[in-house]
Structure formats: C-alpha cells, structure tokens
N, C-alpha and C. Protein backbone atom coordinates (compact mmCIF):
# COMPACT_ATOMS: atom_id res chain seq x y z
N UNK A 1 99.58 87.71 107.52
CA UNK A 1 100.23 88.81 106.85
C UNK A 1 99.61 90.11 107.35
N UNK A 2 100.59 91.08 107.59
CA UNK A 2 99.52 92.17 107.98
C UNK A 2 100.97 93.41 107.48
N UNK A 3 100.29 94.63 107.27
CA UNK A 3 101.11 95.68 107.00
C UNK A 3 101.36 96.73 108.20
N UNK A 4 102.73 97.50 108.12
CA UNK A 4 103.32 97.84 109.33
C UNK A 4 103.03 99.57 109.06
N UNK A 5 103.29 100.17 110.11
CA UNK A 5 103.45 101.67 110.27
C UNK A 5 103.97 101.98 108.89
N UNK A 6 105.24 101.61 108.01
CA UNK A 6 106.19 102.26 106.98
C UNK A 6 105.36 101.44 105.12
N UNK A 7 104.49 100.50 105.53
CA UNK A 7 104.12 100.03 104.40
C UNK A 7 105.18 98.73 104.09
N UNK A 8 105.59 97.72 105.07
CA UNK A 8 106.36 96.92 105.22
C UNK A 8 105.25 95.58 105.28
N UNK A 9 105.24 94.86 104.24
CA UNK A 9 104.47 94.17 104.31
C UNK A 9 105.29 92.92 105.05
N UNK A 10 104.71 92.32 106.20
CA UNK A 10 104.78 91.06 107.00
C UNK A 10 104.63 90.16 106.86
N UNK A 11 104.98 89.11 106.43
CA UNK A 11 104.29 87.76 105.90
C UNK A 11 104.76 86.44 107.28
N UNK A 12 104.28 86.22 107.96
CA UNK A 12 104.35 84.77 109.02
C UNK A 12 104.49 83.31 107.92
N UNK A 13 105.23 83.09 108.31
CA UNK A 13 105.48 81.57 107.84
C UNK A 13 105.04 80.45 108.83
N UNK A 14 104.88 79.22 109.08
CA UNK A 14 105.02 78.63 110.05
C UNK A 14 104.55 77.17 109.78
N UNK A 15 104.91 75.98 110.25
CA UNK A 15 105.35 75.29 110.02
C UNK A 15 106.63 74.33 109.53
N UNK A 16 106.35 73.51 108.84
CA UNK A 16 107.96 72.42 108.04
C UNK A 16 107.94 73.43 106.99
N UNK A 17 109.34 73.54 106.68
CA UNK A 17 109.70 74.43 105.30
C UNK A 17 110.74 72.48 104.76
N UNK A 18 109.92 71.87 103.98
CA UNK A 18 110.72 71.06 103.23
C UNK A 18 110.45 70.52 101.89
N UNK A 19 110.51 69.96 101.79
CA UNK A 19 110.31 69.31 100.17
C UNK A 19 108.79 68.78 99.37
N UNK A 20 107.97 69.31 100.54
CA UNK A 20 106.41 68.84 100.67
C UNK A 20 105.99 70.47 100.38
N UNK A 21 106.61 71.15 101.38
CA UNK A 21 105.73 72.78 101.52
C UNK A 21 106.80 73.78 100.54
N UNK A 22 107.70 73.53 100.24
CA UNK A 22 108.86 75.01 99.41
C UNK A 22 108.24 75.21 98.74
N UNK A 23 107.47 74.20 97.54
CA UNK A 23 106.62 74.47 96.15
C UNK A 23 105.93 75.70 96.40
N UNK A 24 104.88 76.06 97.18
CA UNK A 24 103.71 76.17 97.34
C UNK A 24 103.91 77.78 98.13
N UNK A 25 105.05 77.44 98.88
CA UNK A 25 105.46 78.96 99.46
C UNK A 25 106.62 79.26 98.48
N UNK A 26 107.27 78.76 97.74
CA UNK A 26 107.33 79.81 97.04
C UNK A 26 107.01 80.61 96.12
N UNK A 27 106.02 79.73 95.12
CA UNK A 27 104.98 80.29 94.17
C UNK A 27 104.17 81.58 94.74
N UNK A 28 103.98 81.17 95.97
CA UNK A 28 102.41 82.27 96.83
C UNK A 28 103.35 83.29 97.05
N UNK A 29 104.63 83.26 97.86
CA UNK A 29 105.40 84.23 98.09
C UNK A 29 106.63 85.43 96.42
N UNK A 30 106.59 84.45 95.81
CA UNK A 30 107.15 85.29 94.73
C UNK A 30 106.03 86.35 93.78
N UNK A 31 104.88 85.56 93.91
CA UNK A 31 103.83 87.03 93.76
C UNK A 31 103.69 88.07 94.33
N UNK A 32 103.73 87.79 96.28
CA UNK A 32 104.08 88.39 97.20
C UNK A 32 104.83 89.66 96.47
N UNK A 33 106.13 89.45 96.41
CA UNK A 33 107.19 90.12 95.79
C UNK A 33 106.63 90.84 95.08
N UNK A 34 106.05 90.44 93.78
CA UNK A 34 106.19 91.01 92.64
C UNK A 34 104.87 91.98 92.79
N UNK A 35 103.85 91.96 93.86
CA UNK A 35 102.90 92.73 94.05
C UNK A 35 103.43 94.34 94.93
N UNK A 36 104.55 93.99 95.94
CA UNK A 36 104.82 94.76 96.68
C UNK A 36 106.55 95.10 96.91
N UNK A 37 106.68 96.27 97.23
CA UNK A 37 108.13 97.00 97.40
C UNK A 37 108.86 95.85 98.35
N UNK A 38 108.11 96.51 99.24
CA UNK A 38 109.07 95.98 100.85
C UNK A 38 108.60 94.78 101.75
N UNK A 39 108.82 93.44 101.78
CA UNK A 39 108.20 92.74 102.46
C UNK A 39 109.70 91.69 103.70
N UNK A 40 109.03 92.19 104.68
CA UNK A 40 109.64 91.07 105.44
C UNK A 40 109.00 89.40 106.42
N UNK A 41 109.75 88.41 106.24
CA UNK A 41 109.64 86.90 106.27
C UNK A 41 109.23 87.41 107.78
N UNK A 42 108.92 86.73 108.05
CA UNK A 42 109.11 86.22 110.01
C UNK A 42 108.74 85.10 110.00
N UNK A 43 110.05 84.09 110.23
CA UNK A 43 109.72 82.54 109.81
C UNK A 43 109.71 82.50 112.27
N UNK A 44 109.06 83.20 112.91
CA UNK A 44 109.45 82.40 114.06
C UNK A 44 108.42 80.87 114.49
N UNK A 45 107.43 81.04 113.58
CA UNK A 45 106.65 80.20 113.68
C UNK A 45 107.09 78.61 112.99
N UNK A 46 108.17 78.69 112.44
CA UNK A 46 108.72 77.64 111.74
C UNK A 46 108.93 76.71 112.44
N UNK A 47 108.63 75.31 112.36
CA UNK A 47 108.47 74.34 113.51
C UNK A 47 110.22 73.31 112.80
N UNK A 48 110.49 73.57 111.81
CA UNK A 48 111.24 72.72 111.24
C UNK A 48 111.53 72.67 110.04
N UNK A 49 112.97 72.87 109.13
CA UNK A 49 113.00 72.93 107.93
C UNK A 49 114.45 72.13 107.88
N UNK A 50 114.69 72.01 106.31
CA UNK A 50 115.67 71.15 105.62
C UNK A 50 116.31 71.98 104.78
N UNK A 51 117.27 71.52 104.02
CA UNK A 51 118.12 72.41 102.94
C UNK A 51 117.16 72.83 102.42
N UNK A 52 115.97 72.25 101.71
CA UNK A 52 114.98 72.71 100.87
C UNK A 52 114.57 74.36 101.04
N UNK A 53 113.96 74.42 102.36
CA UNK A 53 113.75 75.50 103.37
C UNK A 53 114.61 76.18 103.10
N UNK A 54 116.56 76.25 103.02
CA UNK A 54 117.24 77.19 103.14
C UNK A 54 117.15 77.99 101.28
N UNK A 55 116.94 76.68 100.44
CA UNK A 55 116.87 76.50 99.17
C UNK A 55 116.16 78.04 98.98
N UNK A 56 114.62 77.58 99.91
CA UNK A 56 113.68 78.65 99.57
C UNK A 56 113.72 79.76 100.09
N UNK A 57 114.71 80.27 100.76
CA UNK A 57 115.22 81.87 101.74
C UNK A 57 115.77 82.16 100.32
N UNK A 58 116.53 81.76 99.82
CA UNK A 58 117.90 82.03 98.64
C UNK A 58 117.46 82.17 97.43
N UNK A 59 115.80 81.49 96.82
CA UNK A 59 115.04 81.67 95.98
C UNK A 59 114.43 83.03 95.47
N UNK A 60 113.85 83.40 96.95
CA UNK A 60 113.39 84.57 97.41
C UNK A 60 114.13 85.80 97.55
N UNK A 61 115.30 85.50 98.05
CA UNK A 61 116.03 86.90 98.29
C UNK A 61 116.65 87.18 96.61
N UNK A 62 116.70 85.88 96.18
CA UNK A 62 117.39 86.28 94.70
C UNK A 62 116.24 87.31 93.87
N UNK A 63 115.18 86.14 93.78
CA UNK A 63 114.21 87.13 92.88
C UNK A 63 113.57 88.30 93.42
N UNK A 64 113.84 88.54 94.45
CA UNK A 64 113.21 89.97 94.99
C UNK A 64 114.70 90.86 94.09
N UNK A 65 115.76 90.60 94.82
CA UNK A 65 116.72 91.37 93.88
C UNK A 65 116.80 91.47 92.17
N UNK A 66 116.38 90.64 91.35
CA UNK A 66 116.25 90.33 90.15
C UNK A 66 114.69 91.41 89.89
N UNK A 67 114.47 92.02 90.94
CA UNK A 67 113.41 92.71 90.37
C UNK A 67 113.15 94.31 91.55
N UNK A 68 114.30 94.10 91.70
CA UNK A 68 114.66 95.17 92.53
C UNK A 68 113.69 95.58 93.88
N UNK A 69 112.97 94.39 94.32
CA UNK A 69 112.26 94.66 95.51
C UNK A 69 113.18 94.40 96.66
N UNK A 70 112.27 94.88 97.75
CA UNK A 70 113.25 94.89 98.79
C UNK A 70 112.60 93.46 99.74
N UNK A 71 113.14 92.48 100.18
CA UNK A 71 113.12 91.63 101.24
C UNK A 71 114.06 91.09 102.20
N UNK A 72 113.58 90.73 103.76
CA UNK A 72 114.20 90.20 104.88
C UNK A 72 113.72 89.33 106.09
N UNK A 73 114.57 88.63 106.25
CA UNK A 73 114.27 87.75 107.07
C UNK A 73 114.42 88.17 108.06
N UNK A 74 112.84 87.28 109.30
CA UNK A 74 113.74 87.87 110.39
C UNK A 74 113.31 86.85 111.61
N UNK A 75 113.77 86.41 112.66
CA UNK A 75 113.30 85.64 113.87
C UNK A 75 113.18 84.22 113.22
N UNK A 76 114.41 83.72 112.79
CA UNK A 76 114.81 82.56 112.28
C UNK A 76 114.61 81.44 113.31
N UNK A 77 114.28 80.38 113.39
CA UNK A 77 114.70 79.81 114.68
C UNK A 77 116.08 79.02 114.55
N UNK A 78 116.69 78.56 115.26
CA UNK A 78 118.53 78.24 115.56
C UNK A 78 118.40 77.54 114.85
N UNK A 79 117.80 75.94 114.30
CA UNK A 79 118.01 75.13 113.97
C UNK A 79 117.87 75.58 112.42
N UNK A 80 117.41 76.88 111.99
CA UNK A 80 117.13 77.41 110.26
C UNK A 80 118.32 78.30 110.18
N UNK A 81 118.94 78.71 111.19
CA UNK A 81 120.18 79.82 111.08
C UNK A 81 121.48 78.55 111.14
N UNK A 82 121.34 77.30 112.29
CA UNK A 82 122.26 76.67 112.07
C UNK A 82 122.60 76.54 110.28
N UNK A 83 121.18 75.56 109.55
CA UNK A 83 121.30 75.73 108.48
C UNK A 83 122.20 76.11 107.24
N UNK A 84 121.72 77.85 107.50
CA UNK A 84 122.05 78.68 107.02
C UNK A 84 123.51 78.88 106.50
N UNK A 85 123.89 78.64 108.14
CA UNK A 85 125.16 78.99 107.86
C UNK A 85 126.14 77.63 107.41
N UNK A 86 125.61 76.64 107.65
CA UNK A 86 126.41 75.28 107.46
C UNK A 86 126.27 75.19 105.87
N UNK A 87 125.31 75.62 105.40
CA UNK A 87 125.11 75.67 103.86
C UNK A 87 126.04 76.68 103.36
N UNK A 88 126.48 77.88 103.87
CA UNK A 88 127.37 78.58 103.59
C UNK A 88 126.83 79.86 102.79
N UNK A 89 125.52 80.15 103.19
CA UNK A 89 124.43 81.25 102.21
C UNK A 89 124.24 82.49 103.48
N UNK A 90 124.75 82.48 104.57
CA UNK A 90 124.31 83.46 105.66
C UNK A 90 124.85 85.17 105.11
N UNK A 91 125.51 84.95 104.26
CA UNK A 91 126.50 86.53 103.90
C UNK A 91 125.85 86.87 102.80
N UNK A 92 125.09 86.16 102.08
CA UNK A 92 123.82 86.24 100.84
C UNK A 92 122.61 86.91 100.83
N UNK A 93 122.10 86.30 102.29
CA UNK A 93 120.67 86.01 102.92
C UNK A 93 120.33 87.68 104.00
N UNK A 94 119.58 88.89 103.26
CA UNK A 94 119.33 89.45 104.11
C UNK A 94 118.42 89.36 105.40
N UNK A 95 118.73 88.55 106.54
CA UNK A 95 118.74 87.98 107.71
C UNK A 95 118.65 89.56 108.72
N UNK A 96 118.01 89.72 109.43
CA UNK A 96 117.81 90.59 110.47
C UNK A 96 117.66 90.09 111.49
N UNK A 97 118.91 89.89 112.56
CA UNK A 97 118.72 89.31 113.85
C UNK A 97 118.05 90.15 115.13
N UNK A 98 117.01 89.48 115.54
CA UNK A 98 116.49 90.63 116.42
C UNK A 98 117.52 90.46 118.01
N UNK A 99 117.30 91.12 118.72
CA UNK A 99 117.94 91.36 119.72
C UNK A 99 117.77 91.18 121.14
C-alpha cells in the first residue's frame, strides 16, 4: 500500500481472490475504506480468482458508496475482467482500464 501525489491511497492485491482469501480481504479492506476518502485496488498482481473474487470487487465498490467514499479498480488481469463481465457487474464496477 503506499499513498500517491493527490492522497490516493493504493492498495496491491495479489494472489487467488477465492473462497479461502475474500473473507480476510474484505474485512482488512472495508476498514481500508472507512479510514480513508480515496483508495484505488490494483489487483495486477492477482494470480487467479473465482466468482467469489468478483463477489468481492462488488462488496467493496458497494460499501465504499454506502458511505460515500470514493474507490477503483484498476490493472485487472483478463481472466478477472473476463469474469466481470460474464457475471454481468462490469457497468457497476468502477474499473479503470489503463492504456
């Protein structure tokens, strides 16, 4: 985790996002939230996730909104954006595709 030029807090993910690890990131990460304004995901380190994983993007973006913080994803890898969108949550999910 490290903080940016604007006060954008960074959080690295990395590893399986599944039914073993969601618990645990999302408990650690919804404090995240509730400590700070602006935080963005960078899941590029993500080696592999399941619905669970998409479960926990949709967890997150909800309760950041339910408390009016700001969060985004960003440097998804294909197989978490395939996901995404096969689940039908991509128009939900503030997602920032880098370029």
């Amino acid at each position: 985790m490290h903080i940016s030029a604007d006060d954008v807090i960074i959080v690295h993910i990395n590893g399986e996002l599944n039914f073993a690890t969601v618990p645990v990131l999302g408990k650690n990460n919804r404090n995240l939230i509730l400590k700070n304004q602006r935080i963005v995901f960078d899941l590029s380190q993500v080696t592999s996730s399941d619905n669970t994983g998409v479960g926990l993007l949709v967890a997150l973006a909800s309760f950041a909104k339910s408390i009016r913080k700001e969060v985004s994803f960003i440097n998804l890898p294909e197989q978490l954006l395939d996901l995404v969108e096969a689940v039908g949550v991509r128009e939900i999910l503030p997602i920032k595709l880098q370029n």
